[in-house]
N, C-alpha and C. Protein backbone atom coordinates (compact mmCIF):
# COMPACT_ATOMS: atom_id res chain seq x y z
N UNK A 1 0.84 -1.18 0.00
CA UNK A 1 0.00 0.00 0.00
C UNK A 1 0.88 1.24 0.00
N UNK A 2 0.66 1.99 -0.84
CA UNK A 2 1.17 3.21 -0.74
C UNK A 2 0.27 4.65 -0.26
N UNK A 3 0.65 5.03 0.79
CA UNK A 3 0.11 6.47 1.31
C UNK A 3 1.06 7.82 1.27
N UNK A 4 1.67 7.41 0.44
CA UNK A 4 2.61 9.34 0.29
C UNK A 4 1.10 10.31 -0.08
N UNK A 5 1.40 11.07 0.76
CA UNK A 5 0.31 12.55 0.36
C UNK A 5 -0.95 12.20 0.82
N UNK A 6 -1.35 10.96 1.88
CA UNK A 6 -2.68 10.99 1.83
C UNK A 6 -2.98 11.27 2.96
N UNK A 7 -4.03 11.92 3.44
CA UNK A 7 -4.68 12.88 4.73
C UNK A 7 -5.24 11.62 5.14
N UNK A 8 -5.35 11.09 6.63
CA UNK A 8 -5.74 9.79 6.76
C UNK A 8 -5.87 10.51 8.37
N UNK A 9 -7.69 11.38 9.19
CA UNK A 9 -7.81 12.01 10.29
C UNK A 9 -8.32 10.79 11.02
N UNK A 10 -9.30 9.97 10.27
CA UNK A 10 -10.03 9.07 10.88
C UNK A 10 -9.69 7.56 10.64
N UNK A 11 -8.98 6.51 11.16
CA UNK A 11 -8.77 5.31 10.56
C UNK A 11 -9.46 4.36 11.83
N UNK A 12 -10.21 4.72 12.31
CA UNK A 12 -10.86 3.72 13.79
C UNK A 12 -11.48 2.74 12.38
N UNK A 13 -10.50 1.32 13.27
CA UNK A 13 -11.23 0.16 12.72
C UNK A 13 -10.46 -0.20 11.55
N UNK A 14 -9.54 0.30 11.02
CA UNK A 14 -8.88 0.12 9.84
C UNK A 14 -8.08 -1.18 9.86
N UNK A 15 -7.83 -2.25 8.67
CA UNK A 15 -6.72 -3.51 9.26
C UNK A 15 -5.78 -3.36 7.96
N UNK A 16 -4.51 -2.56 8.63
CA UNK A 16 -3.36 -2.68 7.66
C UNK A 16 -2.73 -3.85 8.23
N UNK A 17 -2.78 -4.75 8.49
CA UNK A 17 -1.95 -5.80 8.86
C UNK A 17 -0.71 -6.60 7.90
N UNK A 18 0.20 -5.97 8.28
CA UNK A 18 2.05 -6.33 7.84
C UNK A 18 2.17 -4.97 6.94
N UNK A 19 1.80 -4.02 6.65
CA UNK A 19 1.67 -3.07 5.79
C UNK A 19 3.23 -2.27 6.74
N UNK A 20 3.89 -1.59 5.68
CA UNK A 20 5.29 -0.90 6.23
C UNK A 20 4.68 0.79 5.67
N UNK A 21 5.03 1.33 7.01
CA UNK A 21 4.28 2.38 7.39
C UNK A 21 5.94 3.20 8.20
N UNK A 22 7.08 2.54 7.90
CA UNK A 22 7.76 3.33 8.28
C UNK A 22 8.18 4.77 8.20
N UNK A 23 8.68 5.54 8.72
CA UNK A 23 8.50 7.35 8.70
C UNK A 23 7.46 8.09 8.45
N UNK A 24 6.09 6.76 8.68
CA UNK A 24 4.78 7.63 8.30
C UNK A 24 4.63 8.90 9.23
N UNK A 25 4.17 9.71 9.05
CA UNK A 25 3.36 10.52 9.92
C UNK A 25 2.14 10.56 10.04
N UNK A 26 1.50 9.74 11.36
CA UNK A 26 0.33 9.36 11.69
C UNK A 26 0.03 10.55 12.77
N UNK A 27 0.74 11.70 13.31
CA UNK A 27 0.48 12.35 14.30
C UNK A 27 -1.42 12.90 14.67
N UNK A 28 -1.70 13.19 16.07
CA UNK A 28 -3.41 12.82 15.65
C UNK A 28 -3.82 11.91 14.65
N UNK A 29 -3.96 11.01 14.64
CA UNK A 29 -4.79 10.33 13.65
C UNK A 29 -5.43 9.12 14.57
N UNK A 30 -6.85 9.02 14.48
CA UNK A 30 -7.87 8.27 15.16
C UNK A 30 -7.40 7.15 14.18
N UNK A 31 -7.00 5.79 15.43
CA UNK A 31 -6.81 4.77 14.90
C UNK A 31 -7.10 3.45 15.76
N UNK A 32 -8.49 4.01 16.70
CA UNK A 32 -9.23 3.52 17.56
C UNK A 32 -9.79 1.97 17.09
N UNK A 33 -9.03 0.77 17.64
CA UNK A 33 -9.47 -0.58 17.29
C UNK A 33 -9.14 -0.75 16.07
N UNK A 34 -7.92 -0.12 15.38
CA UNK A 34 -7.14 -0.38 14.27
C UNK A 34 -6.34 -1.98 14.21
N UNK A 35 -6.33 -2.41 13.20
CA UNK A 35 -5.17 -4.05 13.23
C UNK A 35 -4.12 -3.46 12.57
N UNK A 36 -3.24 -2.90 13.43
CA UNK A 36 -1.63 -2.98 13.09
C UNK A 36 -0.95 -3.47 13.50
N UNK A 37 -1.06 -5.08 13.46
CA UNK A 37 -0.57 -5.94 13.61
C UNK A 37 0.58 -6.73 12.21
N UNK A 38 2.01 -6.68 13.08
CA UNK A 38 3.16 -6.92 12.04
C UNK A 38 3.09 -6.03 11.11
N UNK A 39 2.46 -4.75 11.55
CA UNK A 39 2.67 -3.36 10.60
C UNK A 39 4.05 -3.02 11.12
N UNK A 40 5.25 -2.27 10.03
CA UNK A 40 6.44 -1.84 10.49
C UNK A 40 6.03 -0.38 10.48
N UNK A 41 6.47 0.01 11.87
CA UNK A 41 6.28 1.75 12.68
C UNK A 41 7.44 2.55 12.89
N UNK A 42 8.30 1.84 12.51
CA UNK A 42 9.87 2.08 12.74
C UNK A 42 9.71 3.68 12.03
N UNK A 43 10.11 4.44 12.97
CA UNK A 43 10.33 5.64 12.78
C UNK A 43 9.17 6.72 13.05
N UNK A 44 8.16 5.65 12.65
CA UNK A 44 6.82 6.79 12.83
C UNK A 44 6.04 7.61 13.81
N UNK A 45 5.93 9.25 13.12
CA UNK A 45 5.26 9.65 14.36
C UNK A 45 3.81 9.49 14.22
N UNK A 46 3.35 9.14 15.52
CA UNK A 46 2.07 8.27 16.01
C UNK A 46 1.88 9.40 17.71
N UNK A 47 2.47 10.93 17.46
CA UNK A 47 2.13 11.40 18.77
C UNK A 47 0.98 12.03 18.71
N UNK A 48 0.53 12.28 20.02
CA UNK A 48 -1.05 12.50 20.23
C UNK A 48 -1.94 11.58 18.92
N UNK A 49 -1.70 10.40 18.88
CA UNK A 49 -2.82 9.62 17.88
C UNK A 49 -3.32 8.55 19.03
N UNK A 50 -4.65 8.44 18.48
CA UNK A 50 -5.70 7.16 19.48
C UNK A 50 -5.04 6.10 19.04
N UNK A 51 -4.63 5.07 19.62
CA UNK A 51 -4.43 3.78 19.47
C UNK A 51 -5.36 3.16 19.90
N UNK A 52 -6.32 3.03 21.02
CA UNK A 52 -6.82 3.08 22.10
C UNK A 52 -7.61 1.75 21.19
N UNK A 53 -7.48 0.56 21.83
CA UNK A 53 -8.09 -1.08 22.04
C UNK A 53 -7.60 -1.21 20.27
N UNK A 54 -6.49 -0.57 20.10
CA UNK A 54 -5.66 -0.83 18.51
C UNK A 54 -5.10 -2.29 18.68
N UNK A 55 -4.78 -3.08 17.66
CA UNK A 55 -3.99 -4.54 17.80
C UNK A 55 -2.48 -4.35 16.81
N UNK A 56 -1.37 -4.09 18.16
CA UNK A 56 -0.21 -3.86 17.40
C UNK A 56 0.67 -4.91 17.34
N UNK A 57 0.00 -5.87 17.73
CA UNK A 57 0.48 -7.82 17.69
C UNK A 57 2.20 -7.84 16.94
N UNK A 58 2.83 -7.96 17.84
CA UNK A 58 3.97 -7.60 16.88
C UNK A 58 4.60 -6.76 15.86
N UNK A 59 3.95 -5.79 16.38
CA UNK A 59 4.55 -4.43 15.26
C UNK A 59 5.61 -3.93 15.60
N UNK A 60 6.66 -3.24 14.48
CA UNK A 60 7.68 -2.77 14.75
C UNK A 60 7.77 -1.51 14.89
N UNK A 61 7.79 -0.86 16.14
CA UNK A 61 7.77 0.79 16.83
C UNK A 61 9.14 1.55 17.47
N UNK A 62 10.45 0.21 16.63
CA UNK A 62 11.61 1.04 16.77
C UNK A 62 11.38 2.22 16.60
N UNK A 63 11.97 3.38 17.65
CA UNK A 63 12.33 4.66 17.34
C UNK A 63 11.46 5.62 17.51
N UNK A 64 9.84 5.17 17.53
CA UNK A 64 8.88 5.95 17.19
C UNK A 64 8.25 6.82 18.01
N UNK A 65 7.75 7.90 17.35
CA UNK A 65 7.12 8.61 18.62
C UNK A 65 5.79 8.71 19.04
N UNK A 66 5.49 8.37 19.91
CA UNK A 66 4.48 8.10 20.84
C UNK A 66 3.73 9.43 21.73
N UNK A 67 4.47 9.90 21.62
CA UNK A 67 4.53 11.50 22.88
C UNK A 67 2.67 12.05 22.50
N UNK A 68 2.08 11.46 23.95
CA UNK A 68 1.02 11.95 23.79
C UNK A 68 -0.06 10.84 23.40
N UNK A 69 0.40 10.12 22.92
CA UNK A 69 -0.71 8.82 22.49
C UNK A 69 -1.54 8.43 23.44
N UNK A 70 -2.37 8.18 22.89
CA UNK A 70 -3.71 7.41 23.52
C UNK A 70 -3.89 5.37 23.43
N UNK A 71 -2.74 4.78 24.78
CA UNK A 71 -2.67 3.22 24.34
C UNK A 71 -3.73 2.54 24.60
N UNK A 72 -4.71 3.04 25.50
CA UNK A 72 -5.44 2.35 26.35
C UNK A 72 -5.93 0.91 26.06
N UNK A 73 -5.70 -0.03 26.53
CA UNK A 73 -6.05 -1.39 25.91
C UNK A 73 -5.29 -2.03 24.49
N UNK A 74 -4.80 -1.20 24.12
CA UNK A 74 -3.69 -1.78 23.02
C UNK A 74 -2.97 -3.04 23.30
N UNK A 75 -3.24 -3.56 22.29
CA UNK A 75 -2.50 -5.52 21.79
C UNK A 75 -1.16 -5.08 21.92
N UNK A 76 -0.09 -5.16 22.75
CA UNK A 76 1.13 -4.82 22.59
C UNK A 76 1.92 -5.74 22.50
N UNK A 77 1.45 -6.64 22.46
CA UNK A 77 2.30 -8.46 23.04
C UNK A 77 3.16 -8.70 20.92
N UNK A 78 4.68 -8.62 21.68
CA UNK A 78 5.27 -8.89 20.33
C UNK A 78 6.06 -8.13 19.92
N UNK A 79 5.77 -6.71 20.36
CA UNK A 79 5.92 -5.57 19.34
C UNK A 79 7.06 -5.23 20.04
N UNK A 80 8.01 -4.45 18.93
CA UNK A 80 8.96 -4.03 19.93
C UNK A 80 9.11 -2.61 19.84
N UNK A 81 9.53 -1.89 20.38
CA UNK A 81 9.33 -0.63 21.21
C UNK A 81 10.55 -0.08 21.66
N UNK A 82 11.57 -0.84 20.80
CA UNK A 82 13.16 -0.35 21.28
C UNK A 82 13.31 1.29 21.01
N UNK A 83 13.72 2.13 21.62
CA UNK A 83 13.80 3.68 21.46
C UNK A 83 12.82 4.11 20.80
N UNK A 84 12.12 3.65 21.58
CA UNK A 84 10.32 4.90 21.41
C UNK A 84 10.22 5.47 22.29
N UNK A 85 9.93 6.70 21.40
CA UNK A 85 9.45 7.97 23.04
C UNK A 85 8.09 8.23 23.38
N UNK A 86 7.75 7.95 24.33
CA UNK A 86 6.65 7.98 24.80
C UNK A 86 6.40 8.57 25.95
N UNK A 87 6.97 9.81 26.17
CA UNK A 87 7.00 10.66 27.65
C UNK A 87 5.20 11.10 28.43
N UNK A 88 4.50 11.16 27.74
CA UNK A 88 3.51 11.73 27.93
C UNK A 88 1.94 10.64 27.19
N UNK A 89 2.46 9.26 26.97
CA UNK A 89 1.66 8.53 26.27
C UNK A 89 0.53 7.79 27.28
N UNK A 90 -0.47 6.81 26.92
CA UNK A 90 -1.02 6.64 27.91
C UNK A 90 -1.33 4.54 27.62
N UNK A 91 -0.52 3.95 28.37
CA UNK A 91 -0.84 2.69 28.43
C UNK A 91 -2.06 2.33 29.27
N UNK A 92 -2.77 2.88 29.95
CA UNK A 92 -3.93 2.37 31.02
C UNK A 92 -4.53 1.20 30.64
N UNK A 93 -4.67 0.24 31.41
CA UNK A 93 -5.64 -0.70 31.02
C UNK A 93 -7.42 -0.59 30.83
């Protein structure tokens, strides 16, 4: 899939699953009960965006920024998360 240039405010419910989404800029973007699962995130900013009951089943979130996100209930089991910043993000169950 290719998304260069595309405005993407609302994706609640969307299933890119294994889709490479690296250096995307997802910043705000509703992605409430999204399947980004074995999606690659490596690099991407994802700050202040809903993740919230998202499935990131092994996704790759090297590096990425988080600052501000909304995790709440997020599938995190898998994924790795090596140098992601997430100062201000919200994992709550």
């Amino acid at each position: 899939m290719d998304f260069i240039g595309t405005c993407l405010p609302d994706c609640s419910g969307i299933n890119v699953n294994g889709t490479d989404l690296r250096n995307a800029n997802l910043s705000g973007v509703n992605l409430n009960q999204a399947d980004l699962s074995f999606v690659d995130l490596a690099g991407a900013n994802l700050s202040n965006a809903n993740l919230k009951d998202a499935y990131l089943y092994s996704a790759n979130l090297t590096g990425a920024d988080l600052t501000g996100a909304n995790m709440t209930g997020a599938d995190l089991r898998g994924a790795d998360l090596t140098g992601a910043t997430m100062p201000d993000g919200s994992l709550h169950d």
